[in-house]
Structures are given as structure tokens and as C-alpha cells.
Protein backbone atom coordinates (compact mmCIF):
# COMPACT_ATOMS: atom_id res chain seq x y z
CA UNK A 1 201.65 96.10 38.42
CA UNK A 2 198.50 93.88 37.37
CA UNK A 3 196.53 94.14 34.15
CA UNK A 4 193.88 96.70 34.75
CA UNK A 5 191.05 97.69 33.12
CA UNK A 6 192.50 99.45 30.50
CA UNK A 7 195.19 97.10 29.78
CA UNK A 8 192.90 94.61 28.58
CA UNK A 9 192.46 94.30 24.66
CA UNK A 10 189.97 95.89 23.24
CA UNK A 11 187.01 93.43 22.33
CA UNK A 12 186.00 92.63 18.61
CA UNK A 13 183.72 94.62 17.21
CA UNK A 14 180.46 92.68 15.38
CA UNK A 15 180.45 93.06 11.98
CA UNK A 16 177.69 94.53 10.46
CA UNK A 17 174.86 91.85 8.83
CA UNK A 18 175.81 89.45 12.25
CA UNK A 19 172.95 87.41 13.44
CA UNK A 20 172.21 89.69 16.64
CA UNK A 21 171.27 92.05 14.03
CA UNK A 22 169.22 90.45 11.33
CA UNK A 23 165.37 91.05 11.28
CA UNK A 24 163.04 88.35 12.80
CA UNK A 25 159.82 88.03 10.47
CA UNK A 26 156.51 88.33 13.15
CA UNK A 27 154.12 86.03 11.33
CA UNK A 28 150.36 87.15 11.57
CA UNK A 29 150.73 91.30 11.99
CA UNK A 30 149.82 93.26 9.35
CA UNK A 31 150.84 96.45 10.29
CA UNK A 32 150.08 98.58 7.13
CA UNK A 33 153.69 99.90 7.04
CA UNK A 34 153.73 101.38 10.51
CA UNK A 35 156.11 99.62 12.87
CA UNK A 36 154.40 98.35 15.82
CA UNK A 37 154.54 100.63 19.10
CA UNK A 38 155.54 98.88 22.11
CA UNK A 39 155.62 101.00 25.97
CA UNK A 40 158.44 98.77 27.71
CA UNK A 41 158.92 99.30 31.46
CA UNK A 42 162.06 97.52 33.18
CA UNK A 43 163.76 98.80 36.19
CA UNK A 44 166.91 97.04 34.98
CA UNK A 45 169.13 98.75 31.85
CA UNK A 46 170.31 95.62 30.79
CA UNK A 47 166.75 94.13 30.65
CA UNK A 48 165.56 97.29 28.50
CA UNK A 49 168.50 96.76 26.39
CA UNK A 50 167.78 93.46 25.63
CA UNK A 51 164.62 93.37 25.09
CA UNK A 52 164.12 96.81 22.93
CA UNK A 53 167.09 95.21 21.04
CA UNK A 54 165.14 92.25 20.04
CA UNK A 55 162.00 94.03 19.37
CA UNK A 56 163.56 96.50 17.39
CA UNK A 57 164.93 93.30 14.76
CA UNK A 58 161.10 92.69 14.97
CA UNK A 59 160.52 95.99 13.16
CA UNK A 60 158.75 97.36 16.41
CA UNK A 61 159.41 100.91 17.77
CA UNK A 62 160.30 101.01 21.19
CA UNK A 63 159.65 103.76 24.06
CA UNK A 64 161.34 102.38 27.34
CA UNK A 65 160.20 103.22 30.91
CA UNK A 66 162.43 102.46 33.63
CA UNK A 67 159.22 102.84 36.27
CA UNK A 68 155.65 102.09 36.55
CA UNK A 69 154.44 105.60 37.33
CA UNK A 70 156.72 106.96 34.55
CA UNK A 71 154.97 104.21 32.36
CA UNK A 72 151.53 105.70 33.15
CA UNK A 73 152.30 109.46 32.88
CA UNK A 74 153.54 108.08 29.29
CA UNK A 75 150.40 105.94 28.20
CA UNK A 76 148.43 108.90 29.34
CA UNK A 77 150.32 111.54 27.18
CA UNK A 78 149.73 108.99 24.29
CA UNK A 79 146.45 108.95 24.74
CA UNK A 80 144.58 111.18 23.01
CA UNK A 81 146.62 109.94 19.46
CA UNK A 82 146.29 105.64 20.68
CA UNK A 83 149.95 105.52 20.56
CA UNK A 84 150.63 101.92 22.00
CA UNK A 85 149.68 98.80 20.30
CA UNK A 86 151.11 96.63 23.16
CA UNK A 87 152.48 97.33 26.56
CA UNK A 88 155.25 95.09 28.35
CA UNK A 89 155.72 95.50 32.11
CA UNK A 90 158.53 94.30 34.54
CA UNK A 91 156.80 91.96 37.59
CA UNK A 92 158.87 93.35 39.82
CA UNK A 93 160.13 96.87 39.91
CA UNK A 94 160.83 99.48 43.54
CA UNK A 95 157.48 102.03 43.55
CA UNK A 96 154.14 100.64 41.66
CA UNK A 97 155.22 97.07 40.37
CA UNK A 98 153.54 95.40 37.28
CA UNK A 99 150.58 94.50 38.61
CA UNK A 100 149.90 98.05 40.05
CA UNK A 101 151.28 99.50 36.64
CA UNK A 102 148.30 97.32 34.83
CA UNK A 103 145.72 98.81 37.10
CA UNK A 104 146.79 102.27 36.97
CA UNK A 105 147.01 101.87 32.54
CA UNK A 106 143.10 99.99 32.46
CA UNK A 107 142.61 102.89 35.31
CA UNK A 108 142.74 105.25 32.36
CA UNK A 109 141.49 103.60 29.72
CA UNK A 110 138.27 103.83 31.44
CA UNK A 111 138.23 107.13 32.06
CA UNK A 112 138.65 107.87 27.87
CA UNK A 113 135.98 109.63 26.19
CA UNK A 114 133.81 106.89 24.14
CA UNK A 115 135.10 107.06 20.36
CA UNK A 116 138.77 106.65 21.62
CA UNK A 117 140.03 103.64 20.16
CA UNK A 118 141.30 101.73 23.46
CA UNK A 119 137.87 101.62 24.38
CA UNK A 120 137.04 98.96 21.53
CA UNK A 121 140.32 97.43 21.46
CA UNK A 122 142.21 97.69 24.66
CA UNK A 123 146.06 97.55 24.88
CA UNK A 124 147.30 94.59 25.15
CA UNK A 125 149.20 94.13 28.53
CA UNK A 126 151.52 91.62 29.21
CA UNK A 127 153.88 91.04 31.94
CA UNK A 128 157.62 90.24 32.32
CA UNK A 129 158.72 88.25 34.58
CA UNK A 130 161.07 85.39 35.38
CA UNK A 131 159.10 83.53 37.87
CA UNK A 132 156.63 80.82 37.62
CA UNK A 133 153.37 82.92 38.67
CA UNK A 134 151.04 79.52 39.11
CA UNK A 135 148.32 80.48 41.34
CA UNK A 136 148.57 84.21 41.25
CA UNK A 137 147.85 84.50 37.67
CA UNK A 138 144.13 84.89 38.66
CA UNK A 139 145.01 87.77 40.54
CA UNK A 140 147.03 89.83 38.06
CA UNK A 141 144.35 89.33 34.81
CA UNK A 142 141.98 90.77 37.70
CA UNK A 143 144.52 93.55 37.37
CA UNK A 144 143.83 93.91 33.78
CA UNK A 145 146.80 92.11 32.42
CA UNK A 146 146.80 89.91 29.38
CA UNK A 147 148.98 87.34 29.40
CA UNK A 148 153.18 87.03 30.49
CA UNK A 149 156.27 86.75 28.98
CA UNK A 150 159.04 84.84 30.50
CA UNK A 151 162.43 86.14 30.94
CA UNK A 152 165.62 85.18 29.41
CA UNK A 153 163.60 86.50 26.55
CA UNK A 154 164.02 83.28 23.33
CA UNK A 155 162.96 85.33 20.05
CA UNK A 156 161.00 82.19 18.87
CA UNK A 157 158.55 83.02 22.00
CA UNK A 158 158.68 86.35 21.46
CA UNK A 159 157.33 86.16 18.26
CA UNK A 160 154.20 83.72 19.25
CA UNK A 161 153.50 86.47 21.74
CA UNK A 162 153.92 89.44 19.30
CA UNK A 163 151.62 87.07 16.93
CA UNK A 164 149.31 86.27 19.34
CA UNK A 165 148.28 89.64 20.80
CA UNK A 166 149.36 92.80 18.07
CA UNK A 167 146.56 91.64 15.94
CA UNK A 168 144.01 92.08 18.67
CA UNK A 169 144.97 95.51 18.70
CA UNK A 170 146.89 96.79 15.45
């Protein structure tokens, strides 16, 4: 009979204090106590994992979305309280990808009444992806996106991002 599954040793558990679970210091955000809100939409688990892992070390708060319309239906039922102080979007996910996800968010942002908050401080919008966009970039700020984050996910980048854009909106 060959090894199966369940014959295999168990693997090691991670100890507690390892660095995979040490908080990364964000230089730049001031966030008055309040951990930062981030909408993350991935089609992939593992992505979503990953990434809400390392955001959470970055004392942010994470609410995943595994598609762009459920991403939208979200932002909108966080509307009325400004729940999101930065939104990260897969490029490529089955139904509305990120660049349809964008439209659909700045969609209803527009359509606030005028002393919400988004209106004078949009969310930030950025875009995951692992491919070189080049010349489409043009095309998917036109979509209302901010700038792009580049996946495998380094936390060094991560942070310059987080730096770069929460304090537009926090």
C-alpha cells in the first residue's frame, strides 16, 4: 500500500511571535486609533488569504469579496457610514473584472448626496494584478482607478502603497 494522504506526518505548527505574524509599521497613516478599512476583491482564496493576512499585520481590517458585483453591493451598503478607506481589486476575475468593478464603485460615488464624505475624498482604488499593464494603464484610471499593486504581494511595497494613498483618504 503507498503513503497516502493521511499517512503523511503532520506538519509543524508555527510558533506563536514567528515572523509571518509580527506587525509591519505603515509609515505616514495616522489613523487616530481606528484600523484602516480595506474592501479586498480576489476571485482566488489563496490570493484573499494572502493578502488579508498581510494587511491584517499592517493593523488594517479586512472585508474580502470574492466578486466584483459582490464588491459593489458591499461599498454601497457602506455607504451611507464611509466605511472604506481604500479598495483593492483583482484585474482579472469571471463576471465584472477590475476595471468594470472601478466603474461600477466611482458609478456610485457620484450618485451620493453632497455632504457624504467620498465626495471630497474619494476611495482610493487600486488594482491587483500580476501583469505588466504598459499601455492600458490610460484606460483603467479612465475607469476611475488609482494606481496598481503587483502580485506576489512584497510587504516592503505594500507598505509604500498603504503610505502613499490611506492618507489621501483617512
Amino acid at each position: 500500500m503507498s503513503p497516502g494522504f493521511r499517512d503523511h506526518p503532520p506538519l509543524p505548527r508555527r510558533r506563536s511571535g514567528s515572523p509571518r505574524d509580527r506587525k509591519i509599521e505603515v509609515p505616514g497613516i495616522e489613523t487616530d486609533g481606528h484600523p484602516l478599512r480595506i474592501l479586498l476583491v480576489d476571485d482566488a482564496p489563496v490570493n484573499l488569504a494572502v493578502c488579508a493576512r498581510l494587511l491584517g499585520r499592517m493593523g488594517c481590517e479586512v472585508e474580502p469579496a470574492t466578486t466584483g458585483e459582490y464588491a459593489v453591493a458591499m461599498f454601497r451598503d457602506g455607504c451611507p457610514e464611509a466605511r472604506y478607506d481604500l479598495i483593492l481589486v483583482d484585474m482579472n476575475m469571471p463576471g465584472m473584472n477590475g476595471m468594470e468593478t472601478s466603474r461600477a464603485i466611482r458609478k456610485l460615488e457620484g450618485e451620493l448626496p453632497s455632504e457624504h464624505p467620498y465626495l471630497d475624498r474619494p476611495v482610493p482604488i487600486l488594482i491587483l494584478t500580476s501583469y505588466n499593464l504598459g499601455e492600458e494603464f490610460e484606460k483603467f484610471r479612465k475607469a476611475g482607478v488609482n494606481d496598481f499593486l503587483y502580485k506576489p504581494f512584497q510587504p516592503e511595497v505594500v507598505c509604500e502603497v498603504l503610505s502613499k494613498w490611506i492618507p489621501v483618504h483617512a
